[in-house]
PDB file of N, CA and C in Angstrom:
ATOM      1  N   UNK A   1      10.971  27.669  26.209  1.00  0.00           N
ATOM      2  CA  UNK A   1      10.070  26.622  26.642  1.00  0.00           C
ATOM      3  C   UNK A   1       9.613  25.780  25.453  1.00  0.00           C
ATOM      4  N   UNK A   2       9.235  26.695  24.182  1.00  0.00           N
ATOM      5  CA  UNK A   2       8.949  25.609  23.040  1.00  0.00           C
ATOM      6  C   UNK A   2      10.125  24.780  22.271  1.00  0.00           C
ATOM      7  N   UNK A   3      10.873  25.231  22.765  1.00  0.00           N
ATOM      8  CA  UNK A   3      12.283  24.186  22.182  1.00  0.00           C
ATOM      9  C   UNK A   3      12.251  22.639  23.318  1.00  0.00           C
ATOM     10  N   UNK A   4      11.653  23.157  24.784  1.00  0.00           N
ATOM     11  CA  UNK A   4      12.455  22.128  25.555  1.00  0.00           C
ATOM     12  C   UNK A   4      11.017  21.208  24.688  1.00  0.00           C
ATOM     13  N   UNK A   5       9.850  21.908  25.000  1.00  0.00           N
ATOM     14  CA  UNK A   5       8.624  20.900  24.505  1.00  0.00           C
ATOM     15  C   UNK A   5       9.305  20.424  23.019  1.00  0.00           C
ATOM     16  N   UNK A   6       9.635  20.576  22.205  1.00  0.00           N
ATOM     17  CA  UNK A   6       9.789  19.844  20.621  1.00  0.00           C
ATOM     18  C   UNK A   6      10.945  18.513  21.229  1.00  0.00           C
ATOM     19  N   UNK A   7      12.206  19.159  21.808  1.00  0.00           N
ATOM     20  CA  UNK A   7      12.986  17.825  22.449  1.00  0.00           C
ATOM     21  C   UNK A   7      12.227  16.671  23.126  1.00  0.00           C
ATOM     22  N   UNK A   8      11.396  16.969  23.991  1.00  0.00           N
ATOM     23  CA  UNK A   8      10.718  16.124  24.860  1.00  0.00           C
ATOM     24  C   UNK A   8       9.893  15.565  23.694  1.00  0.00           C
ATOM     25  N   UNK A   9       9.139  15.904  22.825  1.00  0.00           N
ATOM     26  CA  UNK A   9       8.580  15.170  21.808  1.00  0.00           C
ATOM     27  C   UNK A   9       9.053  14.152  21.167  1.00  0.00           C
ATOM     28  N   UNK A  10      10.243  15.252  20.345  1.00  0.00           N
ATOM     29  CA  UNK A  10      11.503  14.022  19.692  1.00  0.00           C
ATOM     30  C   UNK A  10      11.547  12.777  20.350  1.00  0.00           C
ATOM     31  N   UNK A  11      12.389  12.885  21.880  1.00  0.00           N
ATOM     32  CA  UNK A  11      12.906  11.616  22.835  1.00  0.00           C
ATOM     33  C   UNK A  11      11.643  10.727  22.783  1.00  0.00           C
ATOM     34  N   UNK A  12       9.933  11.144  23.038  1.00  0.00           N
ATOM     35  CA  UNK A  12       8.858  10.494  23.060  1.00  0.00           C
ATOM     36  C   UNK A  12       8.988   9.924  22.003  1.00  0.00           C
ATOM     37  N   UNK A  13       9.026  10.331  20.451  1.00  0.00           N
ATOM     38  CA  UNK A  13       8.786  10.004  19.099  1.00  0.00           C
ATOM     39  C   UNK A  13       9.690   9.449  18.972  1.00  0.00           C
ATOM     40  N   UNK A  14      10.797   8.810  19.160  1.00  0.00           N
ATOM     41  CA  UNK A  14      12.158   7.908  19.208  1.00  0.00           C
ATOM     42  C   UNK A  14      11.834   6.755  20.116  1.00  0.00           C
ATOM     43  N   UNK A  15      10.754   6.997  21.355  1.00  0.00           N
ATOM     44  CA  UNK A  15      10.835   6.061  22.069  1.00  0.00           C
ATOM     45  C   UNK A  15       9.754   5.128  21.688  1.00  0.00           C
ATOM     46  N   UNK A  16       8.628   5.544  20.700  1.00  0.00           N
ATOM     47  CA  UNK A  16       7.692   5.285  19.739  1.00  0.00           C
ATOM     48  C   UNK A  16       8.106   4.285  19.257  1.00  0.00           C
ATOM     49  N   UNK A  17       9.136   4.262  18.625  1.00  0.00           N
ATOM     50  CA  UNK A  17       9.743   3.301  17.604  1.00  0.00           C
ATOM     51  C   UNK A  17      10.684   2.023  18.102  1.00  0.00           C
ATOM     52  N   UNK A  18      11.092   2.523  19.200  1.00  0.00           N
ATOM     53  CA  UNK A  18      11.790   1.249  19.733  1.00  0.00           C
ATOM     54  C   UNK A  18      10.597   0.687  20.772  1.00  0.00           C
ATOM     55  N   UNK A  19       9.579   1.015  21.473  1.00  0.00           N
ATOM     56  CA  UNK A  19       8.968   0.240  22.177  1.00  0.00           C
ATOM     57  C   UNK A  19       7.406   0.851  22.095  1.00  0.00           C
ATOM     58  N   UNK A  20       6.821   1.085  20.879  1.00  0.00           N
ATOM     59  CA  UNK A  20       6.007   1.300  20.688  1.00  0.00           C
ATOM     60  C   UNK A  20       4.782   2.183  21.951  1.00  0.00           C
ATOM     61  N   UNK A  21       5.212   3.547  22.288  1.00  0.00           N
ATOM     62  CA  UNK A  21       4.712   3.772  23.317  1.00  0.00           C
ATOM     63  C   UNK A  21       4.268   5.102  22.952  1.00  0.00           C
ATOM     64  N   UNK A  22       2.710   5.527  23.083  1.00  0.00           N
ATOM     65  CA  UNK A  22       2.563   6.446  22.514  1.00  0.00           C
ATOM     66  C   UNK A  22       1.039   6.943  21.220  1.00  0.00           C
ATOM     67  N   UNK A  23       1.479   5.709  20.612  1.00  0.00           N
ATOM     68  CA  UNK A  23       1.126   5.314  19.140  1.00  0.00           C
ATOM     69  C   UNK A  23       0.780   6.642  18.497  1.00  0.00           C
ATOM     70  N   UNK A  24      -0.002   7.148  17.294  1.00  0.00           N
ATOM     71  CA  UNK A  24      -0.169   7.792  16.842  1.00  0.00           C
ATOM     72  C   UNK A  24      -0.250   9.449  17.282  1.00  0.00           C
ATOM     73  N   UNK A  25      -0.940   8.859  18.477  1.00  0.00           N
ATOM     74  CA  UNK A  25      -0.901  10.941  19.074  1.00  0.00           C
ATOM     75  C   UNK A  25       0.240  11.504  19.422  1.00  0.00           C
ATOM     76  N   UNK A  26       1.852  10.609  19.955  1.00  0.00           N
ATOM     77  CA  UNK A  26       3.006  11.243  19.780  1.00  0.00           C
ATOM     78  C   UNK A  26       3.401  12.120  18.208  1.00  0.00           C
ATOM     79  N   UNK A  27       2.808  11.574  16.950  1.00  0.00           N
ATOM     80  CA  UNK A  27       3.514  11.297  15.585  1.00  0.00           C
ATOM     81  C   UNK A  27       2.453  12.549  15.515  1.00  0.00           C
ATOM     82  N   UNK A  28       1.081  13.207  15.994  1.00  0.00           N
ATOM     83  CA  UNK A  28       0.750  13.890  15.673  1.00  0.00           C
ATOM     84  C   UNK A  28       1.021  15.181  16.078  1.00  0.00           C
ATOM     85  N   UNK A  29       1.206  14.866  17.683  1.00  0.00           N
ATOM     86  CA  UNK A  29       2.055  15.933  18.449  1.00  0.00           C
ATOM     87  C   UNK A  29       3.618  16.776  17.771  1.00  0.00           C
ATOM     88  N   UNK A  30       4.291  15.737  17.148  1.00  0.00           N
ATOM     89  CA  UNK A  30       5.620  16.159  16.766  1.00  0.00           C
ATOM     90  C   UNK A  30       5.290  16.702  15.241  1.00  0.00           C
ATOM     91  N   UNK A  31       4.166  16.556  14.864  1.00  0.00           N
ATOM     92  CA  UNK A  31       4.236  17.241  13.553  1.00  0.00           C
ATOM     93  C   UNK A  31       3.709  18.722  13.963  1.00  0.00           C
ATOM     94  N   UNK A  32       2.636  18.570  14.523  1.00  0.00           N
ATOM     95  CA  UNK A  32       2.092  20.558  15.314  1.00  0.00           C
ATOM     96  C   UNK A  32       3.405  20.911  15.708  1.00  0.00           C
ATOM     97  N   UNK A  33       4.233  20.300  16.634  1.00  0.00           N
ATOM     98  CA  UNK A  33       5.161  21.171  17.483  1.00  0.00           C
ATOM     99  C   UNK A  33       6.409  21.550  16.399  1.00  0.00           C
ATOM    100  N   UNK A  34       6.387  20.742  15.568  1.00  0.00           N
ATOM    101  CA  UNK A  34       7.354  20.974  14.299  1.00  0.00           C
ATOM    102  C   UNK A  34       6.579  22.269  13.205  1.00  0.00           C
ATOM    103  N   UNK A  35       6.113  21.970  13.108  1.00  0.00           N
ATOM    104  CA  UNK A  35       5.141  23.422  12.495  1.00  0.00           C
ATOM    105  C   UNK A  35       5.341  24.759  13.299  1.00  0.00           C
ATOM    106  N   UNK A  36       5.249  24.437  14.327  1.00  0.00           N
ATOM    107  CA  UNK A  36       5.284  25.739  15.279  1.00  0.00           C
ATOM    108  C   UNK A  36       6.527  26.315  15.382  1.00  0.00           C
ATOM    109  N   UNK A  37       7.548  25.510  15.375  1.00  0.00           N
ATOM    110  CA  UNK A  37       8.766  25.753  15.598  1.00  0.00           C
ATOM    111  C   UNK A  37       9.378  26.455  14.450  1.00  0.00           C
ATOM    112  N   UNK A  38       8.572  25.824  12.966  1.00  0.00           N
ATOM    113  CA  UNK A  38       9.096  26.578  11.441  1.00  0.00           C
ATOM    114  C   UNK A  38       8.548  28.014  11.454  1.00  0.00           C
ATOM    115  N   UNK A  39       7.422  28.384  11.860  1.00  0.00           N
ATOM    116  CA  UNK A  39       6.621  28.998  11.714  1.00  0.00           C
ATOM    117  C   UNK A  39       7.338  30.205  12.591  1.00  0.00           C
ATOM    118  N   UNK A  40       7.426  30.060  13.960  1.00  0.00           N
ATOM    119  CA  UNK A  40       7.993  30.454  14.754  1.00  0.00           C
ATOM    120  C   UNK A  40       9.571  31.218  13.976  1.00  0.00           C
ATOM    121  N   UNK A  41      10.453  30.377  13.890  1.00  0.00           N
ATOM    122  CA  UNK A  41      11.761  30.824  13.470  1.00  0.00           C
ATOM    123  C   UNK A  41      11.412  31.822  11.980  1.00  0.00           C
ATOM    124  N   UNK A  42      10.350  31.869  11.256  1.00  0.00           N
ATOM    125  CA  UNK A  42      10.245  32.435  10.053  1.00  0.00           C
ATOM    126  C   UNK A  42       9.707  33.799  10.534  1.00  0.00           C
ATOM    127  N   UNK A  43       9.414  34.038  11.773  1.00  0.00           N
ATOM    128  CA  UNK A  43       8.298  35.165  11.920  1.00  0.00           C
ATOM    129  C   UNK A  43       9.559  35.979  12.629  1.00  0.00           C
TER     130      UNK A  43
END
């Protein structure tokens, strides 16, 4: 389930950039869920 959530972020955080949708709380979202995911695979 936390993999499909980091994809669904990504596609959000990609869609950020081409049509500005989102703004900052996507870019903050994908940095927690990216943390979690390092954190996660190290444990």
């Amino acid at each position: 389930m936390l993999e499909t959530l980091i994809v669904v972020l990504i596609v959000l955080w990609l869609l950020g950039f081409s049509f500005h949708v989102g703004g900052s709380l996507i870019h903050t979202l994908l940095v927690i869920a990216l943390i979690v995911f390092i954190v996660r695979m190290l444990s």
